[in-house]
Protein backbone atom coordinates (compact mmCIF):
# COMPACT_ATOMS: atom_id res chain seq x y z
CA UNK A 1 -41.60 46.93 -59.60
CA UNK A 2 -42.34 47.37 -55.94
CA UNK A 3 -40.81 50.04 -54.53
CA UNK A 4 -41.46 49.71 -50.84
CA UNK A 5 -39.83 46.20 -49.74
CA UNK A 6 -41.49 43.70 -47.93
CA UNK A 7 -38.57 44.57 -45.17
CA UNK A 8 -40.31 47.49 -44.11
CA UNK A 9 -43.32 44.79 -42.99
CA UNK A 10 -41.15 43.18 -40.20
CA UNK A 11 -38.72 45.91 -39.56
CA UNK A 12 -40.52 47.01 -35.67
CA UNK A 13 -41.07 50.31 -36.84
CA UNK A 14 -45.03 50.79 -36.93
CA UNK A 15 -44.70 55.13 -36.75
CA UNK A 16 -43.34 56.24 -40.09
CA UNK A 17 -45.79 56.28 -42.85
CA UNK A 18 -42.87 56.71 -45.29
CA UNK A 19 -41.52 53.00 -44.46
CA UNK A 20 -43.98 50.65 -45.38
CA UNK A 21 -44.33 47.85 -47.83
CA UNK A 22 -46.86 47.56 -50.74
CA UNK A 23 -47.40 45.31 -53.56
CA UNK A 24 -48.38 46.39 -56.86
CA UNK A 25 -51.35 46.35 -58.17
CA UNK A 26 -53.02 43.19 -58.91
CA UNK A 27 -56.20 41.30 -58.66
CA UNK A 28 -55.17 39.48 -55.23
CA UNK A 29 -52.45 40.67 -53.90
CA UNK A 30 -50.38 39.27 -50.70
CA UNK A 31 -47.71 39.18 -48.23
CA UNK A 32 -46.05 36.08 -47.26
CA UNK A 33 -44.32 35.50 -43.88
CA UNK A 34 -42.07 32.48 -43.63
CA UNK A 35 -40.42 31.69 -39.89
CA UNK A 36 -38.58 28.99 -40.72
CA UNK A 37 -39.67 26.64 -38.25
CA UNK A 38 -43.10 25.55 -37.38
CA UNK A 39 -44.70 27.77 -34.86
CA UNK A 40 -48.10 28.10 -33.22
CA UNK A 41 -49.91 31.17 -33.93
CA UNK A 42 -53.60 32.46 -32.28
CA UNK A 43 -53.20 35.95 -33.22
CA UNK A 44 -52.00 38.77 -36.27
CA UNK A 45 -51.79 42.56 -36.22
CA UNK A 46 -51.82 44.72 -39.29
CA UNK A 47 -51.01 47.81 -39.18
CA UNK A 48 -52.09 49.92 -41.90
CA UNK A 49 -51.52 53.76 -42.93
CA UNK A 50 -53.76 56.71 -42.08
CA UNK A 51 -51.79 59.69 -43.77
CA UNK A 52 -54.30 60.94 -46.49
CA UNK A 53 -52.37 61.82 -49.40
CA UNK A 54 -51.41 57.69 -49.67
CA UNK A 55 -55.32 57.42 -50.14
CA UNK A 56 -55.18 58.78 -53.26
CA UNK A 57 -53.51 56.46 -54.74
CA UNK A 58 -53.75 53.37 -52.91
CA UNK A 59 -57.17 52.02 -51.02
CA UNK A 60 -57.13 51.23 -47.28
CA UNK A 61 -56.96 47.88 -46.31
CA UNK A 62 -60.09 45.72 -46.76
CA UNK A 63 -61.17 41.72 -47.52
CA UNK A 64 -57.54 40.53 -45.79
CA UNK A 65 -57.73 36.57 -44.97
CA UNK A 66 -54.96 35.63 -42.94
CA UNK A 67 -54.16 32.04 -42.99
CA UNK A 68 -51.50 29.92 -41.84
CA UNK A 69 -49.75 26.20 -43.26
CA UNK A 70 -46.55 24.23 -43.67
CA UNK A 71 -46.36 25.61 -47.42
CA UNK A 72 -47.24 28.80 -48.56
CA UNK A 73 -49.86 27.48 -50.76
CA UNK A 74 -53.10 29.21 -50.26
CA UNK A 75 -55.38 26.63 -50.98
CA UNK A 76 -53.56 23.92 -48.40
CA UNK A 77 -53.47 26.44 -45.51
CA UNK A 78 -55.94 26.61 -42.38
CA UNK A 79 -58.00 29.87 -42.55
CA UNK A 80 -57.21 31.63 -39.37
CA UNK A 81 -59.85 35.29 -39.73
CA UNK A 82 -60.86 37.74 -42.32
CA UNK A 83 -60.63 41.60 -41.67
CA UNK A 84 -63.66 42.99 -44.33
CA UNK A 85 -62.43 47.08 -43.72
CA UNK A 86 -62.09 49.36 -44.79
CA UNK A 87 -62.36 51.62 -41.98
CA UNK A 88 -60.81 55.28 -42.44
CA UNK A 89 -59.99 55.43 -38.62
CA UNK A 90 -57.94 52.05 -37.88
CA UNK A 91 -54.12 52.13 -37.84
CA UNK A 92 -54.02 48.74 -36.77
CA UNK A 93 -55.99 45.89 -37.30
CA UNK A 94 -56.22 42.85 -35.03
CA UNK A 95 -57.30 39.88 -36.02
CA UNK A 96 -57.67 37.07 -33.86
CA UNK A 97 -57.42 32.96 -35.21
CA UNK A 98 -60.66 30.93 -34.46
CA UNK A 99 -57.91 28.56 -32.91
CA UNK A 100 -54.23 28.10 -32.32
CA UNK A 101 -53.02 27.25 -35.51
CA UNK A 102 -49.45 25.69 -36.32
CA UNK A 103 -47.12 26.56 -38.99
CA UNK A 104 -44.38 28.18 -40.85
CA UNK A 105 -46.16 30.02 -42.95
CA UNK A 106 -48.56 32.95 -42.32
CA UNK A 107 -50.05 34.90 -45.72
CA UNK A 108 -52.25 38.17 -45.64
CA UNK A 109 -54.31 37.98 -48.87
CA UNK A 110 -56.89 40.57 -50.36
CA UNK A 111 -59.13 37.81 -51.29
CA UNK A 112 -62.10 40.61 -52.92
CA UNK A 113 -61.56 42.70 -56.08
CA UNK A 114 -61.21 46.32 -55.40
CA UNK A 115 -63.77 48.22 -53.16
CA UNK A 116 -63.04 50.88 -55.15
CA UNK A 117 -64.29 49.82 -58.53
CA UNK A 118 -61.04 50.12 -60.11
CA UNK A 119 -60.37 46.32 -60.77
CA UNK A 120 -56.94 45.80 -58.84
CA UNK A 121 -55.87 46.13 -55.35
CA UNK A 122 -52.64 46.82 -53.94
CA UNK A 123 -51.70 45.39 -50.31
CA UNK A 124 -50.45 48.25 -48.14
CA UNK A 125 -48.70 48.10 -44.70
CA UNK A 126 -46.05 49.62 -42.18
CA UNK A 127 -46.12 46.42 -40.23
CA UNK A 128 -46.97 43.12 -39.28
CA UNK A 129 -47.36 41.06 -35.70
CA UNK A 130 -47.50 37.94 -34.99
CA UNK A 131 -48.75 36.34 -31.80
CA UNK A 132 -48.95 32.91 -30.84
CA UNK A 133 -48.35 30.20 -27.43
């Protein structure tokens, strides 16, 4: 059960470390943005949480490929960048495309097994931005 929705990704509010959106834990977790429309995007922000006591239960962000398609199938999608993290000082990650990519898709995937040795990830965030011409 996921108890922070994926809502709270989209929702504008990038201050409160109380409304965010996680998955559970799992090997690859991810977050899937659909805009209903094909649109052409150069450019993502990820904004992460920095309040400590979430730290002890949940890693920082880290190995996040962002890629964009017409489907949300991974493997069909053009790789836009890769965040490696984690980085115990950065709120917000940007992450700019090699190119302008088109699409109505855009997925943030933890595509490495846990930095912590623990086996599983879980895919935190207060909020999402997406850029594009």
């Amino acid at each position: 059960m996921v108890d922070y929705p994926f809502e709270y990704a989209v929702d504008g509010i990038t201050t409160n470390d109380n409304a965010h959106a996680r998955t559970n834990f799992e090997d690859f977790p991810y977050l899937v943005l659909d805009f209903g429309r094909n649109v052409s995007i150069d450019r993502v922000e990820i904004f992460g949480i920095l309040d400590a006591p979430y730290f002890q239960h949940w890693p920082r962000l880290h190995d996040v490929e962002v890629r964009v398609g017409m489907t949300d199938e991974w493997e069909f999608m053009e790789y836009c960048n890769y965040f490696m993290g984690p980085d115990s000082y950065l709120i917000k990650v940007d992450i700019n495309c090699d190119q302008c990519l088109e699409g109505q898709y855009v997925v943030f995937k933890i595509v490495s097994t846990d930095y912590l040795g623990e086996g599983n990830n879980a895919l935190v965030v207060k909020e999402v931005k997406v850029y594009g011409r």
